[in-house]
Protein backbone atom coordinates (compact mmCIF):
# COMPACT_ATOMS: atom_id res chain seq x y z
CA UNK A 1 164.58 146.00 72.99
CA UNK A 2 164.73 149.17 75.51
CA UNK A 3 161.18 148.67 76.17
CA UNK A 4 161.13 145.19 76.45
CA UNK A 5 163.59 145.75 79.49
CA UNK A 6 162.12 147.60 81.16
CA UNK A 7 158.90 145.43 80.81
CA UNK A 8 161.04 142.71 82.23
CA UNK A 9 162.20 144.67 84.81
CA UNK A 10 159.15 145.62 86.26
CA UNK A 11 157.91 142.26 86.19
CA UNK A 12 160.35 141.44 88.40
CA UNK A 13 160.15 143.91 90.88
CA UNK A 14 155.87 143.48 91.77
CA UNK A 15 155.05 140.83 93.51
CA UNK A 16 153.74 137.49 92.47
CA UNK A 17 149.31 137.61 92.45
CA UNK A 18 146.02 136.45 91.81
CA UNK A 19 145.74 139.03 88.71
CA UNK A 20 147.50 141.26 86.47
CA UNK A 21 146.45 144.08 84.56
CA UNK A 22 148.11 144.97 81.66
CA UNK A 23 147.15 148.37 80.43
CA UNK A 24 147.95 150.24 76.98
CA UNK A 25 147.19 153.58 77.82
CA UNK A 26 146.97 154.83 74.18
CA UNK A 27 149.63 156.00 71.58
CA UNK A 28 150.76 152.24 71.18
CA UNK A 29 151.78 153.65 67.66
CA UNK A 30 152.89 157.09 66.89
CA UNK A 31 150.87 157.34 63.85
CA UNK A 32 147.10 155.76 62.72
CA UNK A 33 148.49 154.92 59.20
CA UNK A 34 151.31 155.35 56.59
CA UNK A 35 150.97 159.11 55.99
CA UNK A 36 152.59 159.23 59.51
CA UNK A 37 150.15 162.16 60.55
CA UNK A 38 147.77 162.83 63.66
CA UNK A 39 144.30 161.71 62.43
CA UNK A 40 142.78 165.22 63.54
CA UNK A 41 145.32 168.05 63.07
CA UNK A 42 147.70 166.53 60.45
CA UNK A 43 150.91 167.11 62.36
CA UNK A 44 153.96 165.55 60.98
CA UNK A 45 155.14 162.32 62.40
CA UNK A 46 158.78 160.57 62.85
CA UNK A 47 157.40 157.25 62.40
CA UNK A 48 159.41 154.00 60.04
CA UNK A 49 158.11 154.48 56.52
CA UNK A 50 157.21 150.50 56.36
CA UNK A 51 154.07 150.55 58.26
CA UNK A 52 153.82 146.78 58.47
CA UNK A 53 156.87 146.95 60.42
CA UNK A 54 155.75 149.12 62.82
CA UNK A 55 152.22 147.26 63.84
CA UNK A 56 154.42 144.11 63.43
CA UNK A 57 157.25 144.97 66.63
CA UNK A 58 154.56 146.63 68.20
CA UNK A 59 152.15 143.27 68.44
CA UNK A 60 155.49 141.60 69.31
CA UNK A 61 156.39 143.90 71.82
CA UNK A 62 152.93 143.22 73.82
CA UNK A 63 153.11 139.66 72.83
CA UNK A 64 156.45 139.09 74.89
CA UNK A 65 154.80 141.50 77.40
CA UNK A 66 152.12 139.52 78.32
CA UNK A 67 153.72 136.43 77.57
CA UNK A 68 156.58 137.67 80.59
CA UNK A 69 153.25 138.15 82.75
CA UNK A 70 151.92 134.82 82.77
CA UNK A 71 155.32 133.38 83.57
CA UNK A 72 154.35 135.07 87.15
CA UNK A 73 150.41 135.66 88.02
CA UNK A 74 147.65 133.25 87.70
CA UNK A 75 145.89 135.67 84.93
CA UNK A 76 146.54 138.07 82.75
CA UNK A 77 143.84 140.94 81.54
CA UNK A 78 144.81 143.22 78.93
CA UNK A 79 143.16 146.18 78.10
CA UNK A 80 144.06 148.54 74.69
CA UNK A 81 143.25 151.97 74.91
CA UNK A 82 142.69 154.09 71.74
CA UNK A 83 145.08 157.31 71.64
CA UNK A 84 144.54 160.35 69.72
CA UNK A 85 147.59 159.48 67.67
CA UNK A 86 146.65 155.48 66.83
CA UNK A 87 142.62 155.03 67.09
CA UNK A 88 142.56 152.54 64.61
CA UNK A 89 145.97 150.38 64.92
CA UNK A 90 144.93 150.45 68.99
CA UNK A 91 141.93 148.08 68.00
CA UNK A 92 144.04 145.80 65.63
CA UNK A 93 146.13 145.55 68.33
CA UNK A 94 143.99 144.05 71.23
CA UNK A 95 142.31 142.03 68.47
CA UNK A 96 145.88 140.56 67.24
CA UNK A 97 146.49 139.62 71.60
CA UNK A 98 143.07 138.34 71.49
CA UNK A 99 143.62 136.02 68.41
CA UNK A 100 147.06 135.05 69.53
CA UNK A 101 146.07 134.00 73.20
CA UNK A 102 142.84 132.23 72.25
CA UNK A 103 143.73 128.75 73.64
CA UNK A 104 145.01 130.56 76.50
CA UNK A 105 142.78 130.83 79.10
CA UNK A 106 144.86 132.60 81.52
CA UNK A 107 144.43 135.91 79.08
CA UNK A 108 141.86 137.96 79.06
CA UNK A 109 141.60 140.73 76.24
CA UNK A 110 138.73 143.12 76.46
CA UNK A 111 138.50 144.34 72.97
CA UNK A 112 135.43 146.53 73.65
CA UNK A 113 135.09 150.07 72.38
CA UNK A 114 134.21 152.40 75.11
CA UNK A 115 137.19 154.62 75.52
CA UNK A 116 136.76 154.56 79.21
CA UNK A 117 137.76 151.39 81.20
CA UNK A 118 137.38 150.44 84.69
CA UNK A 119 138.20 147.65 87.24
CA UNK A 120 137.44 146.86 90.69
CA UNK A 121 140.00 144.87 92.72
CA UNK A 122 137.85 144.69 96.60
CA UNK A 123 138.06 148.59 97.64
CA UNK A 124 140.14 149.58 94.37
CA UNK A 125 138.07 151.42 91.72
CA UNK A 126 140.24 152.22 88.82
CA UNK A 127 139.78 153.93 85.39
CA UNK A 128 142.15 154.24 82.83
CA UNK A 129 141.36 156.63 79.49
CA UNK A 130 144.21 158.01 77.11
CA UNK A 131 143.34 161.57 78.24
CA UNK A 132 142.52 163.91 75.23
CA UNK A 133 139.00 163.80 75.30
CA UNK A 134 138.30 164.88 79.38
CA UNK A 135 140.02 166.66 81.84
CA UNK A 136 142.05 165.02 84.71
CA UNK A 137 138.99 167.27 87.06
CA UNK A 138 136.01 165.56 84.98
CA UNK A 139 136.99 162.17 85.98
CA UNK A 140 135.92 161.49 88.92
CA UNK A 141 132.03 162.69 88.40
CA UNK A 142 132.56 160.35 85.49
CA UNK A 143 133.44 157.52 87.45
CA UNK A 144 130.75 158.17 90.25
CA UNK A 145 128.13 157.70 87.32
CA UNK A 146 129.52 155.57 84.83
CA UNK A 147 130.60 153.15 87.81
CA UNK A 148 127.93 154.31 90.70
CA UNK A 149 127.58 150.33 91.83
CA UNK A 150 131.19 150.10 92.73
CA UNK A 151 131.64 153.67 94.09
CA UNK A 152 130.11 153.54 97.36
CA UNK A 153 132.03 150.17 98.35
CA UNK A 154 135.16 151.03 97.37
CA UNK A 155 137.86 153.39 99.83
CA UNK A 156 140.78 153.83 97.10
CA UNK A 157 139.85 155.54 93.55
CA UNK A 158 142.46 155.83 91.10
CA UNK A 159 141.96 157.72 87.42
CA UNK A 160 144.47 157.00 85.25
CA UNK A 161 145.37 158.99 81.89
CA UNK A 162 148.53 159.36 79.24
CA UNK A 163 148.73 161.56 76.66
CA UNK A 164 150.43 164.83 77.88
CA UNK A 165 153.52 163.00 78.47
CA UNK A 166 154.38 164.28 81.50
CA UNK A 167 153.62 163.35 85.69
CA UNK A 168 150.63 165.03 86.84
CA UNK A 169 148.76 164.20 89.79
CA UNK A 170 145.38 165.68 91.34
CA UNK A 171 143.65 164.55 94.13
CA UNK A 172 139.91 165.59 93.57
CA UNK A 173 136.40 164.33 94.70
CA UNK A 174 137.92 161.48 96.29
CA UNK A 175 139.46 159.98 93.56
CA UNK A 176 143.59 160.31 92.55
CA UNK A 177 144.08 161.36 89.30
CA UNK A 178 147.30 160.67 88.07
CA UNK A 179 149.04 161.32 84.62
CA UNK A 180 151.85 158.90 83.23
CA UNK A 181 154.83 160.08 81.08
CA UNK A 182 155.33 158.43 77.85
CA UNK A 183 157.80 155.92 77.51
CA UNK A 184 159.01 157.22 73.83
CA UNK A 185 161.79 159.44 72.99
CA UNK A 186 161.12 162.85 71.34
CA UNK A 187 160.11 163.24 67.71
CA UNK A 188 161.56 166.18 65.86
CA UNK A 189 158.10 168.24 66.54
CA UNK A 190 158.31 167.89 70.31
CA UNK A 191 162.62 167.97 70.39
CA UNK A 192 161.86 171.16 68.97
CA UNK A 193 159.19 172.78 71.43
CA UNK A 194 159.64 173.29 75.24
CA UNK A 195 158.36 170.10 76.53
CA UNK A 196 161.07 168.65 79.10
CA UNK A 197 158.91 165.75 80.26
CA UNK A 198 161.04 162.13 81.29
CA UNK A 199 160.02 158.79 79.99
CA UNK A 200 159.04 156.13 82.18
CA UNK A 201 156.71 152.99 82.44
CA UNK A 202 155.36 152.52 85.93
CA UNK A 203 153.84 148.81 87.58
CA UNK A 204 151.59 149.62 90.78
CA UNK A 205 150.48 147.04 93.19
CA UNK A 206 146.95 146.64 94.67
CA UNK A 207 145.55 144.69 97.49
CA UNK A 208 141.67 143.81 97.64
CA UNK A 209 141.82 144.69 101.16
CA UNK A 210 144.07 147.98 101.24
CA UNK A 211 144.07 149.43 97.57
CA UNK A 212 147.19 150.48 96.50
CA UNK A 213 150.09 149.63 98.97
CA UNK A 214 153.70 150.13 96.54
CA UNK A 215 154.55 150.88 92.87
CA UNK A 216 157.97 150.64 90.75
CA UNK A 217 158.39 153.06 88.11
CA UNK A 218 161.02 152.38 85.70
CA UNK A 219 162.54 155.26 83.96
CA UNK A 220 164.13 154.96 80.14
């Protein structure tokens, strides 16, 4: 319910337009499975013990999500990124919106596996990744060659990762590199460590002609 509010509310604040992008940028789900450990290191998890719960309010969650964005722009692309917490619930997940909006054909969900994803809105480049794999400095060499059509067009380059949990911004090789918080509360493992970080889920606005010109940021 929290973050369904403040899904709502952010959809109210931006502007009505032509497109929205609805980005998951990774650790959807706390855990990949039932054992409610990280796939790779095997850290303890705070996670519901019914696992079909949790992949059930999660597909909800984005259901109403999406469903709330069609109620105000012309079309709706959604875009699932893997995490290094969820790899393998991420892709049920864009393949349960896919299934669900079928007959819709104002939603678009890219279920493809590259865990690097870009979009061009007129002079707006932007990539979105979850974060472990590259540094916030690698990006934008990576988006000069995985994208090199669209770089030279475009005036306003935007990187855009998660999983740190906290704000971090860079500005290097002309491209903005910005770090979201997480939107969850603390498990016991991070409670317990030093990490102060705030949660937050953030909406920013692009014009084809400008690139970005405003963003809300909503803070749980």
């Amino acid at each position: 319910e929290e973050y369904a509010q403040a899904h709502e509310a952010l959809v109210d604040a931006a502007p009505a337009s032509e497109t929205a992008l609805f980005v998951g940028m990774g650790d959807t789900f706390h855990s990949d499975n039932q054992t409610n450990r990280t796939p790779n290191s095997g850290h303890q998890l705070d996670v519901d013990g019914r696992y079909p719960k949790v992949l059930e309010a999660g597909a909800w969650l984005y259901i109403h999500a999406v469903l709330r964005l069609l109620g105000k722009h012309q079309r709706v692309v959604v875009k699932i990124l893997p995490g290094n917490h969820d790899p393998h619930p991420s892709v049920a997940l864009g393949i349960m919106l896919k299934l669900y909006f079928h007959n819709e054909p104002r939603v678009e969900v890219d279920v493809t596996p590259p865990a690097r994803w870009y979009w061009r809105h007129g002079v707006a480049l932007l990539g979105f990744t979850h974060g472990d794999r590259v540094k916030q400095a690698e990006l934008p060499m990576l988006m000069a060659n995985e994208r090199a059509d669209d770089w030279a067009p475009t005036t306003c380059r935007r990187f855009y990762t998660g999983h740190l949990h906290h704000k971090r911004v860079i500005e290097h090789g002309g491209v903005v590199c910005e770090q979201f918080r997480a939107p969850v509360p603390k498990d016991a493992y991070h409670a317990a460590g030093p990490w102060m970080a705030g949660r937050s889920l953030s909406c920013i606005n692009f014009s084809r002609a400008r690139g970005e010109i405003g963003r809300t940021e909503w803070t749980l």
